[in-house]
C-alpha atoms as a PDB file:
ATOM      1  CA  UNK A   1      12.361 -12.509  -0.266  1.00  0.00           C
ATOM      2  CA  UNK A   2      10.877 -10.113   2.327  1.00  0.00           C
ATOM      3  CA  UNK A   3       7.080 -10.045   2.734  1.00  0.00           C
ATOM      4  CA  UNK A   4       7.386  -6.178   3.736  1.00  0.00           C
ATOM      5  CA  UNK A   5       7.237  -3.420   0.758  1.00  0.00           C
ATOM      6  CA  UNK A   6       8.144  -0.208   1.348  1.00  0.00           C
ATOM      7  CA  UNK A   7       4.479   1.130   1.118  1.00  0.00           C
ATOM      8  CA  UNK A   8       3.628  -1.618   4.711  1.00  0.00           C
ATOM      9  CA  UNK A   9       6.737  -0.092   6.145  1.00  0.00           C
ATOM     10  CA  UNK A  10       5.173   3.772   5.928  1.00  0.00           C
ATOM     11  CA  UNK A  11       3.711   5.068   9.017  1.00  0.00           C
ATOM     12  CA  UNK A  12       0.298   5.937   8.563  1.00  0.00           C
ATOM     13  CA  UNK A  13      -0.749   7.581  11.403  1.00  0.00           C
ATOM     14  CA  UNK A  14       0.682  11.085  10.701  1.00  0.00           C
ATOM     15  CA  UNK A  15       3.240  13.123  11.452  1.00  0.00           C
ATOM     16  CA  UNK A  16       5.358  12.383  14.595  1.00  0.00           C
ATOM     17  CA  UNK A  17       4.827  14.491  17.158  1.00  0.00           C
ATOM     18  CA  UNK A  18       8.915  15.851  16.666  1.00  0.00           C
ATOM     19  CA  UNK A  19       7.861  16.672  13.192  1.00  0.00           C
ATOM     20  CA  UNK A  20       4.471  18.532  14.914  1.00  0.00           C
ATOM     21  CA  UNK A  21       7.402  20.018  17.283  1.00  0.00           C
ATOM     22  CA  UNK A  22       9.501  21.253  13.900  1.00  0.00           C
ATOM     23  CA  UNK A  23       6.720  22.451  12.184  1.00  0.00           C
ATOM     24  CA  UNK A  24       4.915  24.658  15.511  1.00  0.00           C
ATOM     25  CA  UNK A  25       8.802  25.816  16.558  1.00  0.00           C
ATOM     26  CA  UNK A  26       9.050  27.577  12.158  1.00  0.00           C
ATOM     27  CA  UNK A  27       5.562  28.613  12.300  1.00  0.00           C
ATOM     28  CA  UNK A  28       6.821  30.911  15.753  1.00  0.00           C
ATOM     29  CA  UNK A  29      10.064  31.840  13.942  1.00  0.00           C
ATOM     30  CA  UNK A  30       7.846  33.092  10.937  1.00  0.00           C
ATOM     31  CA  UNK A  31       5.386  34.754  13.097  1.00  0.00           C
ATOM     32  CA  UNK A  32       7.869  36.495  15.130  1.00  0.00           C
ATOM     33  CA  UNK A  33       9.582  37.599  12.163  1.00  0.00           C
ATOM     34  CA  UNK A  34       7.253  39.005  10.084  1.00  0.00           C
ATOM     35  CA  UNK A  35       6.216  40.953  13.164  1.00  0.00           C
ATOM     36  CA  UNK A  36       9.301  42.291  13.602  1.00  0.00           C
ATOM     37  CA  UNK A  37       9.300  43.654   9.742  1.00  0.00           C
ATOM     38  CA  UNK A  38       5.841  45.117  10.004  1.00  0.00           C
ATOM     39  CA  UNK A  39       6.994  47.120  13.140  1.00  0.00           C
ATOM     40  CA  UNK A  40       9.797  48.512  10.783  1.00  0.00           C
ATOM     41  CA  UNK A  41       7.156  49.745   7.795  1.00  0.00           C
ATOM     42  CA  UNK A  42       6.417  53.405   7.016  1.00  0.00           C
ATOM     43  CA  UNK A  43       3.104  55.216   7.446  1.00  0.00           C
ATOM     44  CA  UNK A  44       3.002  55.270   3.921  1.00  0.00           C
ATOM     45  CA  UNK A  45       3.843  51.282   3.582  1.00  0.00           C
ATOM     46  CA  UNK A  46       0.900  50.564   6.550  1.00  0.00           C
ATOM     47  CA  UNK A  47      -1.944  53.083   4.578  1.00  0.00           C
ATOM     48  CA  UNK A  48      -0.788  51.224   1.016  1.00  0.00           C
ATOM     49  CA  UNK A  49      -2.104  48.295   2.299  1.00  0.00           C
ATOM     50  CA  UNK A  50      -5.023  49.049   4.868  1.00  0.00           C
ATOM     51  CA  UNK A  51      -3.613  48.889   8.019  1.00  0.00           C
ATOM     52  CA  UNK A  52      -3.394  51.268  10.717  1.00  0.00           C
ATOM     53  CA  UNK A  53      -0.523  51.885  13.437  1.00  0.00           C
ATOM     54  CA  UNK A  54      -2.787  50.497  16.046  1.00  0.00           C
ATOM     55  CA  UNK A  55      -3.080  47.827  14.220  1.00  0.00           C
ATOM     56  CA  UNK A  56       0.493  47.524  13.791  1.00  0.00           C
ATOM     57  CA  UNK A  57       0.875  48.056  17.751  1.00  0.00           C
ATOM     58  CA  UNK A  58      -1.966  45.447  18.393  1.00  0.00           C
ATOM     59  CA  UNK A  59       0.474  42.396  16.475  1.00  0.00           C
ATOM     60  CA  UNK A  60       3.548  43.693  17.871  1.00  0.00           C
ATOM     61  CA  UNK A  61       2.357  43.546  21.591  1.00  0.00           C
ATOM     62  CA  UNK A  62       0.957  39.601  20.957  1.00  0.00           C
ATOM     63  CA  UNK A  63       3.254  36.866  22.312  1.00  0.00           C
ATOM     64  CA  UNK A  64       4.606  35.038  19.199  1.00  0.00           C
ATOM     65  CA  UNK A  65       2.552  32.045  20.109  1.00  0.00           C
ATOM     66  CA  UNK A  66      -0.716  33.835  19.964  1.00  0.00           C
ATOM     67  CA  UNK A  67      -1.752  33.767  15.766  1.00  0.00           C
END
């Protein structure tokens, strides 16, 4: 009989630093993305929600990287 369970076997220092990799490499996919679709919203879309084309023009100029 082993004297390790499945709950000693569990790393519990956090995630691994690929999983930190995986996670920061979707959140830039996302955040380039939905960049992309706000650049492609009417005047109409932008006012319906508050924001201005500056605005828009401010997120679309920011590196992906930058939140």
């Amino acid at each position: 009989m082993s004297v390790f369970t499945h709950e000693s076997m569990i790393n519990h220092h956090g995630p691994s630093l690929f999983s930190q990799l995986v996670e920061t490499f979707r959140v830039w996919r996302d955040r380039y993305a939905m960049r992309r679709e706000l650049g492609t919203w009417s005047e109409r879309d932008l006012h319906d929600i508050g924001v201005s084309i500056a605005d828009v023009a401010y997120e679309l100029d920011k590196p992906f990287w930058r939140a």
